[in-house]
Protein backbone atom coordinates (compact mmCIF):
# COMPACT_ATOMS: atom_id res chain seq x y z
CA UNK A 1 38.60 25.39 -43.83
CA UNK A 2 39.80 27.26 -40.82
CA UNK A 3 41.90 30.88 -41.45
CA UNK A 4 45.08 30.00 -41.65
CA UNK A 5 43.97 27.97 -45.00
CA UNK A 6 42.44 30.50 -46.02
CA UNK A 7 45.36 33.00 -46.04
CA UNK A 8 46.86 31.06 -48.33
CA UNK A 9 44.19 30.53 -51.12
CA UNK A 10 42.05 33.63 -51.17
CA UNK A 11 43.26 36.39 -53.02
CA UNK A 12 41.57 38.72 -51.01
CA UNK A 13 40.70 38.05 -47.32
CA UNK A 14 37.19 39.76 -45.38
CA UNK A 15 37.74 40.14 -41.50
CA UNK A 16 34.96 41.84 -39.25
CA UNK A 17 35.83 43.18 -35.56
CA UNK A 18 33.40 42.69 -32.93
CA UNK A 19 33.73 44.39 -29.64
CA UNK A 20 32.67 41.88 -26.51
CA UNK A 21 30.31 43.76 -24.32
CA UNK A 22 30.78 45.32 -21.04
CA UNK A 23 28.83 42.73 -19.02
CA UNK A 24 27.83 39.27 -19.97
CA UNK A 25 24.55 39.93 -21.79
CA UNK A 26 26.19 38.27 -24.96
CA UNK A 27 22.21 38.35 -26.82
CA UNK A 28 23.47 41.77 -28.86
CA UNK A 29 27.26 40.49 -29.60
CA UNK A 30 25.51 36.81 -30.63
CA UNK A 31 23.07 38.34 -33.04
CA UNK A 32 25.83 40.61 -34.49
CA UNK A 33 27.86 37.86 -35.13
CA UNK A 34 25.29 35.88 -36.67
CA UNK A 35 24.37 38.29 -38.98
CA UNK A 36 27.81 37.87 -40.36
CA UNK A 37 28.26 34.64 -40.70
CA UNK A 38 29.82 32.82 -43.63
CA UNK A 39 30.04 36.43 -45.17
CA UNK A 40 34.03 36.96 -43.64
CA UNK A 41 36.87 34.53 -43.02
CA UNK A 42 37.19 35.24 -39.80
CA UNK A 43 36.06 37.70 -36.72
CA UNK A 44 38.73 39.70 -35.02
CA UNK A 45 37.90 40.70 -31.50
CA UNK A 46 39.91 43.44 -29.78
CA UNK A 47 41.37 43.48 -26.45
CA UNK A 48 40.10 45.63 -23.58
CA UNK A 49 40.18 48.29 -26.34
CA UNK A 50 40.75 51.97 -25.30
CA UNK A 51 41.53 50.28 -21.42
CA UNK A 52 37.68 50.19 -21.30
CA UNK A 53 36.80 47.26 -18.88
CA UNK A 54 34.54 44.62 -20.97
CA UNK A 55 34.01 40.66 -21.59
CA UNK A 56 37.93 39.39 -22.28
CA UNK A 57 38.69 39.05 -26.14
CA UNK A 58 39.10 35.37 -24.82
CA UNK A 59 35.90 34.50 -23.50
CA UNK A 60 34.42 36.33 -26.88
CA UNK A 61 36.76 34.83 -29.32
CA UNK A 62 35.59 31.16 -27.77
CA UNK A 63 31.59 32.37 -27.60
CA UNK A 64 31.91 33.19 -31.67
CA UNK A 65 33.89 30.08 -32.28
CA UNK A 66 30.59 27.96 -30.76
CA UNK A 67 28.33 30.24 -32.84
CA UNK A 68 30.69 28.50 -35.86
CA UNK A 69 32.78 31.92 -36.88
CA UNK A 70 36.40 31.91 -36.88
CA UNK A 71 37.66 34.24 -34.30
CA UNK A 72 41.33 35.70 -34.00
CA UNK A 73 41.55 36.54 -30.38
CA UNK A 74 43.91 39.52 -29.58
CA UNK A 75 46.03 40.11 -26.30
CA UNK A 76 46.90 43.50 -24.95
CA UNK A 77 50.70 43.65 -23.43
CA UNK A 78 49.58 46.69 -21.63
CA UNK A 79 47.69 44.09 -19.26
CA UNK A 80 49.53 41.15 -19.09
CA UNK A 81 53.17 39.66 -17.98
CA UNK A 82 54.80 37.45 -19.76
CA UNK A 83 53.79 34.78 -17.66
CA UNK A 84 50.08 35.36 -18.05
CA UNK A 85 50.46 36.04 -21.62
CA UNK A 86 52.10 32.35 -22.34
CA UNK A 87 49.50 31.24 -19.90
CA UNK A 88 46.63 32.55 -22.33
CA UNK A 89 47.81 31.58 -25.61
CA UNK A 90 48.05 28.17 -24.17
CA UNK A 91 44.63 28.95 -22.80
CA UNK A 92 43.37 30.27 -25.90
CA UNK A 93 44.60 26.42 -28.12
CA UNK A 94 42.93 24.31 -25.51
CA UNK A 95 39.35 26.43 -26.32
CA UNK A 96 39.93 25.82 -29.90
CA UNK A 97 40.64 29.20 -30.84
CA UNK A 98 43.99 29.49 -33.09
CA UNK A 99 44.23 32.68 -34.40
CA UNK A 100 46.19 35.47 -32.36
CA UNK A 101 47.88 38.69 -32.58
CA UNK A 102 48.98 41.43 -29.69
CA UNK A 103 48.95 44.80 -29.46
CA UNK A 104 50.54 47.24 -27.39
CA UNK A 105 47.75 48.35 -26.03
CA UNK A 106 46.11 52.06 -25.67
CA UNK A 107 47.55 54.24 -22.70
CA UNK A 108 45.20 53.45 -19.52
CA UNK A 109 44.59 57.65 -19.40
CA UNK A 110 42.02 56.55 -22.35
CA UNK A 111 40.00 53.82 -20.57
CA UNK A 112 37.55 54.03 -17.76
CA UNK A 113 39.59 52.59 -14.85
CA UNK A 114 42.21 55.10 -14.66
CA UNK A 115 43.76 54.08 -11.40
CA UNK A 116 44.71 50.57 -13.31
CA UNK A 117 48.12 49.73 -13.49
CA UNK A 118 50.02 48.91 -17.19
CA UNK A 119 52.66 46.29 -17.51
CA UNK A 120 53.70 46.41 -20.69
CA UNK A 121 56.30 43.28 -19.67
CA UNK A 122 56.65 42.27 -23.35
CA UNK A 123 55.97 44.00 -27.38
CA UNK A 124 54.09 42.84 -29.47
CA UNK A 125 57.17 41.67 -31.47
CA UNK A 126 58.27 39.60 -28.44
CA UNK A 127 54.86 38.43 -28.15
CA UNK A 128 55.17 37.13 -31.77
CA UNK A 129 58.45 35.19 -30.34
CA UNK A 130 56.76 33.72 -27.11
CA UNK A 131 53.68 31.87 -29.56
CA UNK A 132 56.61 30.66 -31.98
CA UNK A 133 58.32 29.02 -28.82
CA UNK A 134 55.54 27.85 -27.68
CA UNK A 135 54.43 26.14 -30.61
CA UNK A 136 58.34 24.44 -30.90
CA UNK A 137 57.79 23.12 -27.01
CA UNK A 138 59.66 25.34 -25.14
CA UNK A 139 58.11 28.41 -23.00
CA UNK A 140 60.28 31.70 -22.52
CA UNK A 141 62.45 30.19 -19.81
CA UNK A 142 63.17 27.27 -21.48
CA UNK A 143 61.30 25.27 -19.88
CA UNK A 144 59.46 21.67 -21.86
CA UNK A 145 55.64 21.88 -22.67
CA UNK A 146 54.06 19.01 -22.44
CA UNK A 147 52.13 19.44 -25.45
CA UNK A 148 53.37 22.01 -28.04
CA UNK A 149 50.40 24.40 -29.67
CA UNK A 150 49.65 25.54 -32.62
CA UNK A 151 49.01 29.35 -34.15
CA UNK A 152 48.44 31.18 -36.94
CA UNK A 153 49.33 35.02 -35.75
CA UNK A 154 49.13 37.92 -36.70
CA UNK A 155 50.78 41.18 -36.24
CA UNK A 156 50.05 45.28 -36.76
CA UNK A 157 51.51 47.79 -38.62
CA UNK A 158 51.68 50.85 -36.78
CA UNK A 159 50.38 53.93 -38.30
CA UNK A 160 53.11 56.10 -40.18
CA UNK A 161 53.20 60.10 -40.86
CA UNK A 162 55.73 60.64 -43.67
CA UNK A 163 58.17 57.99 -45.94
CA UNK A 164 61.11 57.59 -43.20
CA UNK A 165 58.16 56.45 -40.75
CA UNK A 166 56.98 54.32 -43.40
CA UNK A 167 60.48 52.97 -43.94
CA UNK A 168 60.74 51.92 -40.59
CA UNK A 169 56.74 50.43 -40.79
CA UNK A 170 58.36 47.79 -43.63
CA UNK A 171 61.09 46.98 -41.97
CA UNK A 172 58.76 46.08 -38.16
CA UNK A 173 56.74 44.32 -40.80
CA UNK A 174 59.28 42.10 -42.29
CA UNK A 175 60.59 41.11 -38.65
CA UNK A 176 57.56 40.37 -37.36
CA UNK A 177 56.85 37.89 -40.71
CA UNK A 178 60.43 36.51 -39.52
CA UNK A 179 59.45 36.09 -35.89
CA UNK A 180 56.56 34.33 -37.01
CA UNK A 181 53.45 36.54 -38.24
CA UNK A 182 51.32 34.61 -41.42
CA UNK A 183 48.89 38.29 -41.56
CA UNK A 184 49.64 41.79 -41.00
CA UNK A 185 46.66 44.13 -40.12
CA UNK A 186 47.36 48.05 -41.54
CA UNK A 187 45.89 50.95 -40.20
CA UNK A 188 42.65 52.70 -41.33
CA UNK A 189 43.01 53.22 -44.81
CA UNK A 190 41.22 56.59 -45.79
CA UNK A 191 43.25 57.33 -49.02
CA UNK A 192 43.91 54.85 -51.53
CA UNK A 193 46.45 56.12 -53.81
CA UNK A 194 48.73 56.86 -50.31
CA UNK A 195 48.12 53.67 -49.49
CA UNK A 196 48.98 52.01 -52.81
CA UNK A 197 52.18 53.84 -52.36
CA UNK A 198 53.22 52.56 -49.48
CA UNK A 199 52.61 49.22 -50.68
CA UNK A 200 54.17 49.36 -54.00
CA UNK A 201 57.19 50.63 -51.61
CA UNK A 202 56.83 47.85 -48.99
CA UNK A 203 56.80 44.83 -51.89
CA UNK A 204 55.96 41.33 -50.72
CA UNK A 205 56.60 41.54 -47.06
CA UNK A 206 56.29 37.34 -46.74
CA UNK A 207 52.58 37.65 -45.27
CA UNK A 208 48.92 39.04 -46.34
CA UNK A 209 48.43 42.64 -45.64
CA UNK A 210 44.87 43.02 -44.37
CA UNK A 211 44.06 46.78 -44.04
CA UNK A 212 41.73 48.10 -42.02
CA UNK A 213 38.85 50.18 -42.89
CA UNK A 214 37.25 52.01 -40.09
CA UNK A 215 33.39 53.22 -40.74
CA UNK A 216 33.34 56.79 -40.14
CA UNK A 217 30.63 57.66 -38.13
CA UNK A 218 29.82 61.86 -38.51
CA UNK A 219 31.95 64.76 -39.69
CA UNK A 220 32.82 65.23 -36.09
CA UNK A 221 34.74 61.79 -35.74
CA UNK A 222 36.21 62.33 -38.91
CA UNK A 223 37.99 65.87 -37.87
CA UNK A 224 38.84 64.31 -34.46
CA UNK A 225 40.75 61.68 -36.28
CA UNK A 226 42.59 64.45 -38.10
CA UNK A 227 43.37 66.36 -34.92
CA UNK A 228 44.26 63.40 -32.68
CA UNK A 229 45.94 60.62 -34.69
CA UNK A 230 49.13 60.93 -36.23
CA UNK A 231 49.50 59.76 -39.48
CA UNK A 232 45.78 59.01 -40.36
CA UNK A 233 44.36 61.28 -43.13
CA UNK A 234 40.62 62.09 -44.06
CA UNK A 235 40.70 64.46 -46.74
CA UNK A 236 38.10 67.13 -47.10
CA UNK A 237 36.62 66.13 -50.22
CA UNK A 238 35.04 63.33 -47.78
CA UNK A 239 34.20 65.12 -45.29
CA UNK A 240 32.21 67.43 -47.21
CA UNK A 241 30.68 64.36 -48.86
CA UNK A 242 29.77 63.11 -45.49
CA UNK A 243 28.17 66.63 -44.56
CA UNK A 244 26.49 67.33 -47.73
CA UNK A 245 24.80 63.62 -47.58
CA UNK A 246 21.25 63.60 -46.64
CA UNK A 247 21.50 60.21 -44.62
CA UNK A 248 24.86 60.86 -43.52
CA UNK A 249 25.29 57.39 -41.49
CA UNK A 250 24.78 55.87 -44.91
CA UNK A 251 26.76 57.74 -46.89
CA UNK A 252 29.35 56.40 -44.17
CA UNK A 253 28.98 52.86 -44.68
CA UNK A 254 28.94 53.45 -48.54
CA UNK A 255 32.57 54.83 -48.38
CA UNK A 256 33.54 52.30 -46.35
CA UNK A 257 32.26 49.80 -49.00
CA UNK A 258 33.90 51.84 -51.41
CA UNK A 259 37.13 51.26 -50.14
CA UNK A 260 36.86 47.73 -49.65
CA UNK A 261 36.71 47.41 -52.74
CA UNK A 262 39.36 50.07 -53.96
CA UNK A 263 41.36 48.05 -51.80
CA UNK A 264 40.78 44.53 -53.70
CA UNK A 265 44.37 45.32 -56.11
CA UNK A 266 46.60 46.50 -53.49
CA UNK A 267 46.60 43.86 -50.36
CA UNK A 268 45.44 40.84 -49.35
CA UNK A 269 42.18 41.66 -47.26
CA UNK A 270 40.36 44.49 -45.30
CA UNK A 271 39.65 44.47 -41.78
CA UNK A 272 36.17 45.83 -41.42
CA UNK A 273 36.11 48.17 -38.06
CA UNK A 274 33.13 49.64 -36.94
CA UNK A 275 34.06 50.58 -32.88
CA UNK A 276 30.43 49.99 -31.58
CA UNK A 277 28.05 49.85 -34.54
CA UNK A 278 28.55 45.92 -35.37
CA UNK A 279 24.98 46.30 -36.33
CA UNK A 280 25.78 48.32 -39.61
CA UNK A 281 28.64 45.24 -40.90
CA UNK A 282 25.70 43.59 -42.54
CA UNK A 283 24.94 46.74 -44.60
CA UNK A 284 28.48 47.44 -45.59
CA UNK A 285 28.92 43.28 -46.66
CA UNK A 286 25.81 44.01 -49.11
CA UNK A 287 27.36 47.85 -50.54
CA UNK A 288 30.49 45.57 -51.71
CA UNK A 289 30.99 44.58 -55.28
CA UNK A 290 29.85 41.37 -56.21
């Protein structure tokens, strides 16, 4: 049963992401991947992430697909034209690989190629409307495929700082369902009960809501996240639990078990994020409720 099935008759969806590596030593990324599967529906791997240079989420998406995982294969519109990003997703149905979703892509300051160039020629919304044409026969111009594919995408909820910002989230959410999205990925969820509220306040948005749950690695990360990223929240009660623990790495993959499975009532999945330490998914699969 491939993802898009299984949207539609799990209650509660698992998704692990997995980095590619920067080179094409793929013996760590394989074993991480192994270790995971038939434990999650389906493996999302990021895009050129952070504009650091590494293996395209393309060539890793088809890599876990041979290793028999379900990959959902995401494309940056910071990198790509419209014309290479049509030219990808048809890319990306030939391999086998069916699951998508864009992002805008993190500003190339971030990355480690800073004289690169962004391009930025479509959203992520009008992504969503280029794989929808597609997959009725037409590309953007038009023009007759010979062949139409098929898609299940997916779309992201940008992160929100107060309840007009999360009034606007709804509504991007709801469009993007109507241009075409069958999942929605959240931000990092670090605080249930705001969470629950802004899903009791977004309703049935037409689609899954898989939220993201990104393992904390140290009391530094956690404060930088506080500093740097609007509208993400770690409150100091978990902080100080993360200090106080005496194997602080797994007291980190205990919360993040912990809110898996706080998030079980509210949405439709979690998205298990672990930016580098793949190694530690197996660990937080076993700290979930059975």
């Amino acid at each position: 049963m491939g993802f898009a099935d299984t949207l539609g008759s799990k209650d509660f969806i698992l998704i692990a992401e997995m980095e590619t590596p920067k080179g094409v030593d793929l013996s760590g990324f394989v074993a991480n991947a192994n270790h995971i599967k038939g434990r999650v529906d389906a493996v999302l791997v990021p895009d050129l992430s952070h504009a650091v240079m590494r293996l395209s989420a393309l060539g890793g998406a088809v890599t876990l697909k041979q290793q028999g995982l379900d990959p959902i294969v995401q494309f940056s519109c910071r990198d790509r034209n419209r014309l290479a990003l049509q030219g990808d997703l048809l890319a990306a149905h030939v391999l086998g690989v069916a699951n998508v979703m864009a992002v805008a892509g993190e500003p190339i300051e971030m990355g480690d190629h800073l004289e690169a160039k962004a391009v930025g020629d479509l959203t992520p919304a009008q992504f969503l409307e280029a794989a929808q044409s597609l997959g009725q026969g037409k590309d953007l111009a038009g023009m007759e495929l010979k062949g139409a594919p098929k898609f299940c995408a997916g779309a992201r909820i940008e992160p929100w700082a107060d309840q007009a910002e999360a009034q606007v989230r709804i509504g991007e959410a709801k469009a993007a369902v109507d241009s075409g999205a069958a999942f929605l990925v959240a931000p990092p969820v670090f605080a249930l009960d705001d969470f629950g509220a802004f899903m009791q306040k977004a309703g049935d948005l037409g689609a899954p809501v898989i939220a993201s749950v990104l393992l904390l690695k140290s009391v530094g990360m956690a404060r930088y996240i506080n500093q740097n990223l609007p509208g993400m929240n770690i409150r100091e009660e978990t902080i100080a639990r993360i200090r106080q623990a005496s194997n602080r790495p797994d007291e980190c993959v205990k919360i993040a078990a912990e809110t898996v499975d706080g998030l079980r009532p509210l949405c439709g999945g979690a998205l298990l994020v672990t930016t580098g330490w793949e190694k530690r998914l197996p660990d937080i699969l076993d700290a979930l409720q059975k």
